[in-house]
C-alpha atoms as a PDB file:
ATOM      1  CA  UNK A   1     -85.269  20.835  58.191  1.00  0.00           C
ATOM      2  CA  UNK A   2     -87.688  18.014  59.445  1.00  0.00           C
ATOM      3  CA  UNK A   3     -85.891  14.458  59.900  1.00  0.00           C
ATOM      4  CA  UNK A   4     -82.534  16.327  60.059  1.00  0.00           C
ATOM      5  CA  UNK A   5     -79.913  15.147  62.419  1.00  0.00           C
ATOM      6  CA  UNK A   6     -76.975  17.016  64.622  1.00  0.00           C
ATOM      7  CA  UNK A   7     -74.178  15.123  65.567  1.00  0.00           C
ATOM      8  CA  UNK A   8     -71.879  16.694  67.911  1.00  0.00           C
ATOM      9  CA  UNK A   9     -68.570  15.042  68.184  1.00  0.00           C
ATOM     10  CA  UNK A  10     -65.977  16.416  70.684  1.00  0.00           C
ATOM     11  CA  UNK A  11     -62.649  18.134  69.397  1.00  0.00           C
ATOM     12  CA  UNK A  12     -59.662  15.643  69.319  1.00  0.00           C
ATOM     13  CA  UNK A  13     -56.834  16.187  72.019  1.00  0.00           C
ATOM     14  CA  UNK A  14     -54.127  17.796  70.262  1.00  0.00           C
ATOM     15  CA  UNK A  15     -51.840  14.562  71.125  1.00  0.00           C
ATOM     16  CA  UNK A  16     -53.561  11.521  70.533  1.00  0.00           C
ATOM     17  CA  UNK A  17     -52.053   8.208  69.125  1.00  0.00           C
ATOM     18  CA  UNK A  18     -55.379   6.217  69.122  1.00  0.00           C
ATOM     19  CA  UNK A  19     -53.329   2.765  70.258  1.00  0.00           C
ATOM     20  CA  UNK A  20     -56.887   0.711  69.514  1.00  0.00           C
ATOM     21  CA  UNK A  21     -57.114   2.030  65.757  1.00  0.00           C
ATOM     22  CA  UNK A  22     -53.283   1.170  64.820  1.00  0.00           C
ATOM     23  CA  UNK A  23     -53.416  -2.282  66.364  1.00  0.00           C
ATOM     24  CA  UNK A  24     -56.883  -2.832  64.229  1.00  0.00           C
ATOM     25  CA  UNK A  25     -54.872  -1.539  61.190  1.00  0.00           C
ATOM     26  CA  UNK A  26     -51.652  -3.712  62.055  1.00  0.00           C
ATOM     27  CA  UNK A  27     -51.855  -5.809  58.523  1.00  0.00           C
ATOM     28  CA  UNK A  28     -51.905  -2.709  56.771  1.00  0.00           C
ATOM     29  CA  UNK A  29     -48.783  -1.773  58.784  1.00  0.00           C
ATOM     30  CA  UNK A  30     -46.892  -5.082  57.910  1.00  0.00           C
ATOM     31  CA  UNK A  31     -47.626  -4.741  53.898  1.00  0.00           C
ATOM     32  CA  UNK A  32     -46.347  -1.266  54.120  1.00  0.00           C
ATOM     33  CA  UNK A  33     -43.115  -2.281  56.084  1.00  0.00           C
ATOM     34  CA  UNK A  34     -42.656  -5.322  53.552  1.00  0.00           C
ATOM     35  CA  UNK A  35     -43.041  -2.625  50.948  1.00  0.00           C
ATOM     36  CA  UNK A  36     -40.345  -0.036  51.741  1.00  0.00           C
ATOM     37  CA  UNK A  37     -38.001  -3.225  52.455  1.00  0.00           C
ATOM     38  CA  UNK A  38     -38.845  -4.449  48.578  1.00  0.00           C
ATOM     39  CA  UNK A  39     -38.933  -1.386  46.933  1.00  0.00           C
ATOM     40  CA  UNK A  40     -35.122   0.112  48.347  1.00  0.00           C
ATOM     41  CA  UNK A  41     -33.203  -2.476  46.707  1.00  0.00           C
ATOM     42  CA  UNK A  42     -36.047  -3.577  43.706  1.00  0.00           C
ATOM     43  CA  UNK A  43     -33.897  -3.445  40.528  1.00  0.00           C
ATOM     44  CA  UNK A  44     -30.086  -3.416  41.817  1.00  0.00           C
ATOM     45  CA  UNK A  45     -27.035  -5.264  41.084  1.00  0.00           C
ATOM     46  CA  UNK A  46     -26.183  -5.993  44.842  1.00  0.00           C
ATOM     47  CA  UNK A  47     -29.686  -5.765  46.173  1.00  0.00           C
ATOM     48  CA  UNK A  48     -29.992  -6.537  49.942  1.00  0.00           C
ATOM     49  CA  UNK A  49     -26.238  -6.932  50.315  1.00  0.00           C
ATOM     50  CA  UNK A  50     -25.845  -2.702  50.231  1.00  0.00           C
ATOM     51  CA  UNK A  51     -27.061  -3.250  53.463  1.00  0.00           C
ATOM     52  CA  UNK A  52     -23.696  -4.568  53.910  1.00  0.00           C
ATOM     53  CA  UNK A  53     -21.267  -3.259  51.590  1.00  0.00           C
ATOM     54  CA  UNK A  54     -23.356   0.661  52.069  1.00  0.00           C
ATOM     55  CA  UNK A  55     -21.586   0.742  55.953  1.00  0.00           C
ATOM     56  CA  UNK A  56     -19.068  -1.026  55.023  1.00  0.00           C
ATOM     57  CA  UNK A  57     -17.039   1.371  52.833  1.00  0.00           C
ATOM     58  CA  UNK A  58     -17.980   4.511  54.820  1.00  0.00           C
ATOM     59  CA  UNK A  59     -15.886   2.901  57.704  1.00  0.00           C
ATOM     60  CA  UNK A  60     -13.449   1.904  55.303  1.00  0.00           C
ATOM     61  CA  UNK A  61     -13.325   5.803  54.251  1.00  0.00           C
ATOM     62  CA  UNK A  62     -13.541   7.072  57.931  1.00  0.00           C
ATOM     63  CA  UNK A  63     -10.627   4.561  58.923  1.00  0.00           C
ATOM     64  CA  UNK A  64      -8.593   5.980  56.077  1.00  0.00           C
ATOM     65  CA  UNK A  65      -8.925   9.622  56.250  1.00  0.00           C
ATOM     66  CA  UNK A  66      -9.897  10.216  59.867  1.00  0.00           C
ATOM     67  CA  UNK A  67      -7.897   7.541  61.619  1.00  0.00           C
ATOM     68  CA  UNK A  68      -4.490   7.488  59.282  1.00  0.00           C
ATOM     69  CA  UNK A  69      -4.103  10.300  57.208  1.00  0.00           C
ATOM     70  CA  UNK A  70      -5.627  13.344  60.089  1.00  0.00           C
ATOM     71  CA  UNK A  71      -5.062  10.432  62.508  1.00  0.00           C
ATOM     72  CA  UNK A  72      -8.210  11.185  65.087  1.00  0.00           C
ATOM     73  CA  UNK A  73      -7.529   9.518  68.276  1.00  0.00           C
ATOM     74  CA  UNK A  74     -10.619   6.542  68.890  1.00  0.00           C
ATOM     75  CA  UNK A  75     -10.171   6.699  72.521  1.00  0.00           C
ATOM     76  CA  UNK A  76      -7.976   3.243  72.269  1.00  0.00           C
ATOM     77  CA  UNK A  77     -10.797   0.976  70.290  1.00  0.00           C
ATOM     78  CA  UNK A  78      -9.626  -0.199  66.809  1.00  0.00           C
ATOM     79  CA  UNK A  79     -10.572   2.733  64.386  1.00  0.00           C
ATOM     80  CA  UNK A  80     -13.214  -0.202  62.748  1.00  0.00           C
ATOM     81  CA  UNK A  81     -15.121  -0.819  65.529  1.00  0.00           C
ATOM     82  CA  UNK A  82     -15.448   3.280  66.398  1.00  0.00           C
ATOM     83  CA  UNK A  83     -16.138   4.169  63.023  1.00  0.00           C
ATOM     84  CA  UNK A  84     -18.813   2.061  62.303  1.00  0.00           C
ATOM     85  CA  UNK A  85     -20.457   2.022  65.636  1.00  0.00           C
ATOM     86  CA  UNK A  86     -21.010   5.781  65.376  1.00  0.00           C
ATOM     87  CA  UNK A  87     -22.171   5.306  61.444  1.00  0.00           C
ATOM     88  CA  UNK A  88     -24.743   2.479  62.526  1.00  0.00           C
ATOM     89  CA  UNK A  89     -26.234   5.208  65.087  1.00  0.00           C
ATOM     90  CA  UNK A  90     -26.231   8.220  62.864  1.00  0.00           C
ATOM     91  CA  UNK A  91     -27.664   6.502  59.925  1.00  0.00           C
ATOM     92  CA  UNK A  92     -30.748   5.223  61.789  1.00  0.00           C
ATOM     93  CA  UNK A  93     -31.078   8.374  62.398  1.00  0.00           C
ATOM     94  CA  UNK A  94     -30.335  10.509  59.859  1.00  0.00           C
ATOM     95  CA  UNK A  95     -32.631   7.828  57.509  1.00  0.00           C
ATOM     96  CA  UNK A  96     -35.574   8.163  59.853  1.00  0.00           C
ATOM     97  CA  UNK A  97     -35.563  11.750  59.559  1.00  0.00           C
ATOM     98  CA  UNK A  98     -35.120  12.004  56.222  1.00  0.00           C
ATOM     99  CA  UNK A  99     -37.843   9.551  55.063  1.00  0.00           C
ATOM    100  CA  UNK A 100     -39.956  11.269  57.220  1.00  0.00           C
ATOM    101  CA  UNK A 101     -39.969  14.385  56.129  1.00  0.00           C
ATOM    102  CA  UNK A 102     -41.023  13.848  52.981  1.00  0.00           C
ATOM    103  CA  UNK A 103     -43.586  11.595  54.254  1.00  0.00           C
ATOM    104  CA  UNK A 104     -46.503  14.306  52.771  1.00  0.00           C
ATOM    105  CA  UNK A 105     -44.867  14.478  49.346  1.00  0.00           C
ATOM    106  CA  UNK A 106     -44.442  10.312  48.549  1.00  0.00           C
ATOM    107  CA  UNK A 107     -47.867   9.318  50.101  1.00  0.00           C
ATOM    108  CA  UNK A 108     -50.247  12.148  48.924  1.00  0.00           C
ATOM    109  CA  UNK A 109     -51.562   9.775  46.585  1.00  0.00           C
ATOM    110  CA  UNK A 110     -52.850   7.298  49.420  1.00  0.00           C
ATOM    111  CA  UNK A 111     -53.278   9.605  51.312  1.00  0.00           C
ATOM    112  CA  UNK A 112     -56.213  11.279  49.517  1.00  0.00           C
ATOM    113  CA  UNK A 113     -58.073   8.114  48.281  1.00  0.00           C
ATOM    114  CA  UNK A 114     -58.712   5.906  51.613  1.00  0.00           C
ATOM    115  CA  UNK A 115     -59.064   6.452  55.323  1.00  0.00           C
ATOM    116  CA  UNK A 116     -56.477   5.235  57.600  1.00  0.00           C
ATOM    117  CA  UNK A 117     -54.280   6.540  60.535  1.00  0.00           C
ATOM    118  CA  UNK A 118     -51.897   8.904  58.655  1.00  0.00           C
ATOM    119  CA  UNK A 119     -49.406   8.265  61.110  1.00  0.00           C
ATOM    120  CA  UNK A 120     -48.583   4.591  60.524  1.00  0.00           C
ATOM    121  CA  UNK A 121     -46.573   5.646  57.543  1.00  0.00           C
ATOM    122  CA  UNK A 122     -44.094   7.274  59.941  1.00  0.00           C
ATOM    123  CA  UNK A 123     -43.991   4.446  61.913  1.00  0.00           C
ATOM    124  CA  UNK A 124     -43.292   1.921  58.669  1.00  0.00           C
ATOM    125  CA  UNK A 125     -40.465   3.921  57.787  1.00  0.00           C
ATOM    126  CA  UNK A 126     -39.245   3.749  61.200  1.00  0.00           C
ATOM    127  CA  UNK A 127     -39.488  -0.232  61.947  1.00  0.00           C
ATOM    128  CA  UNK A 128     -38.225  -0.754  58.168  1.00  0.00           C
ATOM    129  CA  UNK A 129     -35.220   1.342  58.976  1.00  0.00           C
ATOM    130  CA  UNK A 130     -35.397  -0.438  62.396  1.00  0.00           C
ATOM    131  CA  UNK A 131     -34.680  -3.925  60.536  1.00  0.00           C
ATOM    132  CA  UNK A 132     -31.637  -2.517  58.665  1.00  0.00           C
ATOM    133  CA  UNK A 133     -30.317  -1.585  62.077  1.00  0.00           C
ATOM    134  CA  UNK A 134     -30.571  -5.170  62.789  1.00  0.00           C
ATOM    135  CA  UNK A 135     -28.396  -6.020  59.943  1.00  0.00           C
ATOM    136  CA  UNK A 136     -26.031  -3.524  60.714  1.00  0.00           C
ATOM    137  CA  UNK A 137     -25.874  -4.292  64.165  1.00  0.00           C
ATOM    138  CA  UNK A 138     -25.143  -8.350  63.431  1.00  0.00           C
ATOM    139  CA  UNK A 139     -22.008  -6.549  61.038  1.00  0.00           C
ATOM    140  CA  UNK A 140     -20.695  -4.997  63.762  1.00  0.00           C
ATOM    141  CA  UNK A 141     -20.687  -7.951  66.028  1.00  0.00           C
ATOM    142  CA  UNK A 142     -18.760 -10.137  63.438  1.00  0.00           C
ATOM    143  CA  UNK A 143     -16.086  -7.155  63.172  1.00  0.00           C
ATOM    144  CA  UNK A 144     -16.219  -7.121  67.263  1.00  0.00           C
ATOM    145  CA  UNK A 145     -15.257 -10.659  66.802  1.00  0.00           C
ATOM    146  CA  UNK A 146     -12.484 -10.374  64.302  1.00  0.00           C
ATOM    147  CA  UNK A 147     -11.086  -7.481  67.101  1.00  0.00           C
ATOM    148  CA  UNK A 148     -11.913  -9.871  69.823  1.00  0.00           C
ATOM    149  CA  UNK A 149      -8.250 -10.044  70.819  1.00  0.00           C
ATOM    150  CA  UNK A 150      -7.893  -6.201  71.403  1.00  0.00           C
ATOM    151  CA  UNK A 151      -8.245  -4.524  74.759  1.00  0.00           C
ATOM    152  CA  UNK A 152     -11.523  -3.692  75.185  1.00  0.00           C
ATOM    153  CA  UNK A 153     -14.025  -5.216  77.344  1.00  0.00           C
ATOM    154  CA  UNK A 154     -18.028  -5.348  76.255  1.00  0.00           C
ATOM    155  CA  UNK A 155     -20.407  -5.020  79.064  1.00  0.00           C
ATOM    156  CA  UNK A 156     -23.204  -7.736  78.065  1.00  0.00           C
ATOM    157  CA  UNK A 157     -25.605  -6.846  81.186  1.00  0.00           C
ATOM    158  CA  UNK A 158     -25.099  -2.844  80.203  1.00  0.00           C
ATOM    159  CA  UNK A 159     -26.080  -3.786  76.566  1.00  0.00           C
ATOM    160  CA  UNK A 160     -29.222  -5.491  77.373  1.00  0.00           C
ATOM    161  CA  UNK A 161     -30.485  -2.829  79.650  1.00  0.00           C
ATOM    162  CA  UNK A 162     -29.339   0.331  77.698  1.00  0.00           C
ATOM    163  CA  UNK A 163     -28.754  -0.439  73.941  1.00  0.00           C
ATOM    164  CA  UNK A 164     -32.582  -0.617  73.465  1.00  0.00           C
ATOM    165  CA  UNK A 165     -33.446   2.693  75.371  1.00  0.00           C
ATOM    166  CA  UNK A 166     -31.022   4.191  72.746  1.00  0.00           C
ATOM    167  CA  UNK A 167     -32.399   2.601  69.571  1.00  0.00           C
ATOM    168  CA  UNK A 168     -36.159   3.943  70.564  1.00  0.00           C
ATOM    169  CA  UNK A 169     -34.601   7.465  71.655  1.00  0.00           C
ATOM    170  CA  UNK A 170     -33.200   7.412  67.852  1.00  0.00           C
ATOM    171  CA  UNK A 171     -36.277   6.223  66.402  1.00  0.00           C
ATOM    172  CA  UNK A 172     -38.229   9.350  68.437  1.00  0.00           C
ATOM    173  CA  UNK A 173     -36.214  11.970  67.766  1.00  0.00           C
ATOM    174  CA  UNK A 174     -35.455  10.903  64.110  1.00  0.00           C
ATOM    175  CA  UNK A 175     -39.441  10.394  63.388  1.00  0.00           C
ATOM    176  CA  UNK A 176     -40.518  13.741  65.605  1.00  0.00           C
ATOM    177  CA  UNK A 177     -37.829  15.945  64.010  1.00  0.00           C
ATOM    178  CA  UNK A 178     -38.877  14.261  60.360  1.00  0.00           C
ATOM    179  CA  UNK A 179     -42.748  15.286  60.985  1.00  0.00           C
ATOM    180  CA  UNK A 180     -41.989  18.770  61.738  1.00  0.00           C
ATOM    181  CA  UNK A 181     -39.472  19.282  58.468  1.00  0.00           C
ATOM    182  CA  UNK A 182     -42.757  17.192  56.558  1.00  0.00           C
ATOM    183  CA  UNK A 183     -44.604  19.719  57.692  1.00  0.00           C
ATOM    184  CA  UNK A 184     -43.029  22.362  57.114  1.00  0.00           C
ATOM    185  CA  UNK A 185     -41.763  21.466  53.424  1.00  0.00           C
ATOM    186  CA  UNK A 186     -45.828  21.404  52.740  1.00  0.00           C
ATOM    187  CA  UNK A 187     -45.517  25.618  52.326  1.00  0.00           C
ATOM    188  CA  UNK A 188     -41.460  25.491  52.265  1.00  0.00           C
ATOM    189  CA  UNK A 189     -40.249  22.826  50.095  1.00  0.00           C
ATOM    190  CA  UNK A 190     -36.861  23.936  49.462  1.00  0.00           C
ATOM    191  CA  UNK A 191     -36.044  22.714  53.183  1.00  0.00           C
ATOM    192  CA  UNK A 192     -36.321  19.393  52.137  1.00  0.00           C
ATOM    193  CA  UNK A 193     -32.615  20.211  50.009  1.00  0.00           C
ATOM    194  CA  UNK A 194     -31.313  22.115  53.086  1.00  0.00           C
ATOM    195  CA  UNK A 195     -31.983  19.223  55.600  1.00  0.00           C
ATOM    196  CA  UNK A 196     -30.236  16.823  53.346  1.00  0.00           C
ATOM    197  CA  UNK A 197     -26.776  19.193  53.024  1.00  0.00           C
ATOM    198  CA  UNK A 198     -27.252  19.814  57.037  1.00  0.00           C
ATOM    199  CA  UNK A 199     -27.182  16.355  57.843  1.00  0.00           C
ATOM    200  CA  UNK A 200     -24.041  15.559  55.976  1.00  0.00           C
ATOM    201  CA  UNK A 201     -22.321  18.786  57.814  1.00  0.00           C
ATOM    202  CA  UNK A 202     -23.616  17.851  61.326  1.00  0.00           C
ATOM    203  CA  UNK A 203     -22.379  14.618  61.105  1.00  0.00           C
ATOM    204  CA  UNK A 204     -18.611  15.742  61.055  1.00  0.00           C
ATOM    205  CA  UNK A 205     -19.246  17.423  64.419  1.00  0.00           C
ATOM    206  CA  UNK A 206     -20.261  14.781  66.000  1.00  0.00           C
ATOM    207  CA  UNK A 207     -18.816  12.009  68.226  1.00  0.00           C
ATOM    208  CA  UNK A 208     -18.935   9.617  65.265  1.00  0.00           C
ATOM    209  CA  UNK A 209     -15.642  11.104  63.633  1.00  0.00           C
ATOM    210  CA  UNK A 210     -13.790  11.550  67.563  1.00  0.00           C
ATOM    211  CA  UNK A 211     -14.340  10.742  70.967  1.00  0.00           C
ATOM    212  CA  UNK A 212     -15.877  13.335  72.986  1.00  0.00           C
ATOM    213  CA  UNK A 213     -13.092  13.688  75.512  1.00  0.00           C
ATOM    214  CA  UNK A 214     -10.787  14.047  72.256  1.00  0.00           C
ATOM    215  CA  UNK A 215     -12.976  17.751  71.396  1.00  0.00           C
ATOM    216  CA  UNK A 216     -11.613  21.210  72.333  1.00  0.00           C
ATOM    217  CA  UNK A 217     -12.488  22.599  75.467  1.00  0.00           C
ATOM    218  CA  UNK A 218     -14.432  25.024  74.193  1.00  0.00           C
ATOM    219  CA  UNK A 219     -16.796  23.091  71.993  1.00  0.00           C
ATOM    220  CA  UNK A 220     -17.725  20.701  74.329  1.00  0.00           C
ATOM    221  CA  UNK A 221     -20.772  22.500  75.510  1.00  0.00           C
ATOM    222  CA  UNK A 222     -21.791  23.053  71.971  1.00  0.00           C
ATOM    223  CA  UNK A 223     -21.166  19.424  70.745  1.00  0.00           C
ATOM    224  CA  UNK A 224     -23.206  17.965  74.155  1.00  0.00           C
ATOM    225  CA  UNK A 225     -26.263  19.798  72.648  1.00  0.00           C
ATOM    226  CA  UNK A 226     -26.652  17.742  70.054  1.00  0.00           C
ATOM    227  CA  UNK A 227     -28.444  15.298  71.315  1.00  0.00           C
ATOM    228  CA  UNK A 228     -27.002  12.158  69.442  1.00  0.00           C
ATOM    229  CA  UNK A 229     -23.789  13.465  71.007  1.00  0.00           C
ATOM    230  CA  UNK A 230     -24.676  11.241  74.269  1.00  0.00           C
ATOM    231  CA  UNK A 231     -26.292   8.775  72.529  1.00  0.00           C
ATOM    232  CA  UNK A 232     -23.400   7.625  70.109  1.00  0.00           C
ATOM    233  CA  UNK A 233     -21.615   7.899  73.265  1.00  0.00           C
ATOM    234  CA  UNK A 234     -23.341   5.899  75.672  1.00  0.00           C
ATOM    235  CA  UNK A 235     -23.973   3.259  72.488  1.00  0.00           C
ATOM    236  CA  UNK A 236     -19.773   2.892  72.750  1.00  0.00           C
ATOM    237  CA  UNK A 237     -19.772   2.608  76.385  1.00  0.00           C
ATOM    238  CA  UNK A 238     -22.336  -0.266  76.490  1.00  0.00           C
ATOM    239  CA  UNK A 239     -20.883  -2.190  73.825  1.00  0.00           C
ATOM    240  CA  UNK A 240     -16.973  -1.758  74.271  1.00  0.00           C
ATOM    241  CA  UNK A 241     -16.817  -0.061  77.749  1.00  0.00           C
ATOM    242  CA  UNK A 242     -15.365   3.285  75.911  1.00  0.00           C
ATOM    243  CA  UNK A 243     -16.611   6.284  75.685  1.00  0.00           C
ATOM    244  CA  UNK A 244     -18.093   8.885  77.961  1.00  0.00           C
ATOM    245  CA  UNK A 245     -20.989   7.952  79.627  1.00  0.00           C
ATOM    246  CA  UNK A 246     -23.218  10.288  82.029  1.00  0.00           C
ATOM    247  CA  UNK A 247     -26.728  10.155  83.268  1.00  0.00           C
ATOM    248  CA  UNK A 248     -27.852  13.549  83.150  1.00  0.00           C
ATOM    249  CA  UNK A 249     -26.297  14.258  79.179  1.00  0.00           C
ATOM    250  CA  UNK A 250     -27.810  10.968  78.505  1.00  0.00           C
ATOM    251  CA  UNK A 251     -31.520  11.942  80.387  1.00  0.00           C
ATOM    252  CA  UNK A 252     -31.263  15.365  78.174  1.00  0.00           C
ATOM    253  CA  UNK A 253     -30.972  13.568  74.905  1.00  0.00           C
ATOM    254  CA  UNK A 254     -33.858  10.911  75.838  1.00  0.00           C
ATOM    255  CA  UNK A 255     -35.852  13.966  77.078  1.00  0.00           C
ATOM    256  CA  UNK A 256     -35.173  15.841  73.154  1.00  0.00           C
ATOM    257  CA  UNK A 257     -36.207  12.903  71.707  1.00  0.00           C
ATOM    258  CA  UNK A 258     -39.461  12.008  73.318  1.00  0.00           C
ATOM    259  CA  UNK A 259     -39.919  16.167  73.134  1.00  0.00           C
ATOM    260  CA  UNK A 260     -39.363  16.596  69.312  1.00  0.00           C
ATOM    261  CA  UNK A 261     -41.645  13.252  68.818  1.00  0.00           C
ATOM    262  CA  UNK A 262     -44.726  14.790  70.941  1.00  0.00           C
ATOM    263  CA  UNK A 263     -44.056  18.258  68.703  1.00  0.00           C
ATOM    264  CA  UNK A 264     -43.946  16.034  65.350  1.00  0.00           C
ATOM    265  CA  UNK A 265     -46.775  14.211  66.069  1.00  0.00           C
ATOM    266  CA  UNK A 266     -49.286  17.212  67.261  1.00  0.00           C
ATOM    267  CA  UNK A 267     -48.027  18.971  64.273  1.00  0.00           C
ATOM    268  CA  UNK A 268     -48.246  15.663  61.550  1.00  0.00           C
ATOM    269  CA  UNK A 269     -52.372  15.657  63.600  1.00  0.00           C
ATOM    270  CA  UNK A 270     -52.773  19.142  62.452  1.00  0.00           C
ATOM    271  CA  UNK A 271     -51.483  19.202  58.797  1.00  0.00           C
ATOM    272  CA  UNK A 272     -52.893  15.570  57.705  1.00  0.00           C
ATOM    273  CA  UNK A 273     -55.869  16.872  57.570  1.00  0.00           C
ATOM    274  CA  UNK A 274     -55.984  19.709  55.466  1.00  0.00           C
ATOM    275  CA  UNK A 275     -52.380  19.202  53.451  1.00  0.00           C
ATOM    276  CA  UNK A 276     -53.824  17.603  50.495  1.00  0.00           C
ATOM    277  CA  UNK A 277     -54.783  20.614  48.892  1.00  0.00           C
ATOM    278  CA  UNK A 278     -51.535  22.254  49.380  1.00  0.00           C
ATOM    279  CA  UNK A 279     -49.673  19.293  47.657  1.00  0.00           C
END
């Protein structure tokens, strides 16, 4: 056909975060941040201050059942102070992930009516969960305080250089793991029930219900493989000098997490484009 045109345009890289198109879309990245912070406590009695009370009463459980009535040891740190340290960790976590994965389902209406990188959704999620770590984190330095008298002794320069590294190894390996269940729930969307109930199970074999060096023999291997195993456990030792605390477990978690967030995020490129009409 005369005055006909060919474009050829090179196939994408299978892993490509196109840095230059998410700063230009930053604002849009704020508003949606802004909006998941609104929207989870639009319409409640207590509002913002579940943020609070949420954490809160699950240590006040944990203390209760774990610490007097099966009495768990908490490797010699006030049952408080283990409790919620391993809850602020796992929820972060287990939040990320699950708002992720369903990422597809709540968006497909955005999703189908304007252009923009798919993938700052994820991210929202991740930096509005991120601030609620904040508040969580300023809770459990007011309870540190209240337990300043007890034997334990905080290492301030270990915080600063490792408490970070953990938070973003969270982030990665909640988001990654969250865009392959999203994924996957397009064509199987009774996962998104069986991820919820596995959650709650694997949390009760991790290190934030005992200390590792409390576990049986025989299960350390298997508990170690989860990564958030080391994690919780290096988050203890950097804030209360507990806890175990070795470079190579600690490499293998940071090495899951940046692994299941490069899977996620090839697989979330793939899908985006095409899920729409499986929704």
């Amino acid at each position: 056909m005369r005055g006909s045109e060919w474009r050829i345009i090179p196939q994408e890289p299978i892993f490509t975060l196109k840095l230059r198109e998410l700063f230009q879309f930053r604002y849009l990245l704020s508003q949606l941040v802004y909006r998941d912070l609104i929207a989870s406590y639009k319409q409640t009695i207590l509002g913002p201050a579940w943020l609070i009370v949420h954490p809160l009463i699950t240590t006040l459980t944990f203390t209760v059942v774990f610490g007097k009535i099966v009495k768990i040891s908490t490797d010699g740190l006030p049952q408080p102070l283990f409790y919620l340290s391993g809850i602020i960790c796992w929820n972060y976590f287990s939040e990320c992930l699950i708002r992720t994965s369903t990422v597809f389902k709540d968006n497909a209406n955005i999703f189908g009516k304007v252009y923009f990188p798919r993938i700052i959704v994820p991210i929202s999620l991740a930096v509005s969960m991120f601030f609620r770590l904040v508040i969580h984190m300023l809770l459990l330095f007011f309870v540190m305080i209240f337990y300043s008298n007890q034997h334990y002794n905080p290492n301030i320069l270990t915080s600063i250089a490792i408490i970070p590294l953990l938070i973003i190894s969270i982030a990665l390996l909640g988001v990654g793991l969250g865009l392959v269940i999203a994924c996957l729930t397009i064509k199987y969307k009774d996962l998104n029930f069986v991820i919820v109930f596995s959650l709650q199970l694997t949390m009760y074999t991790t290190t934030v219900i005992f200390p590792l060096n409390s576990a049986p023999k025989n299960m350390v291997s298997l508990i170690r493989a989860n990564p958030m195993t080391m994690i919780i456990e290096s988050f203890r030792h950097a804030l209360f000098n507990k806890g175990d605390f070795e470079i190579v477990p600690l490499c293998y978690s940071l090495t899951c997490g940046l692994l299941f967030f490069c899977i996620g995020f090839i697989a979330f490129n793939r899908i985006e484009k095409t899920f729409i009409d499986s929704i």
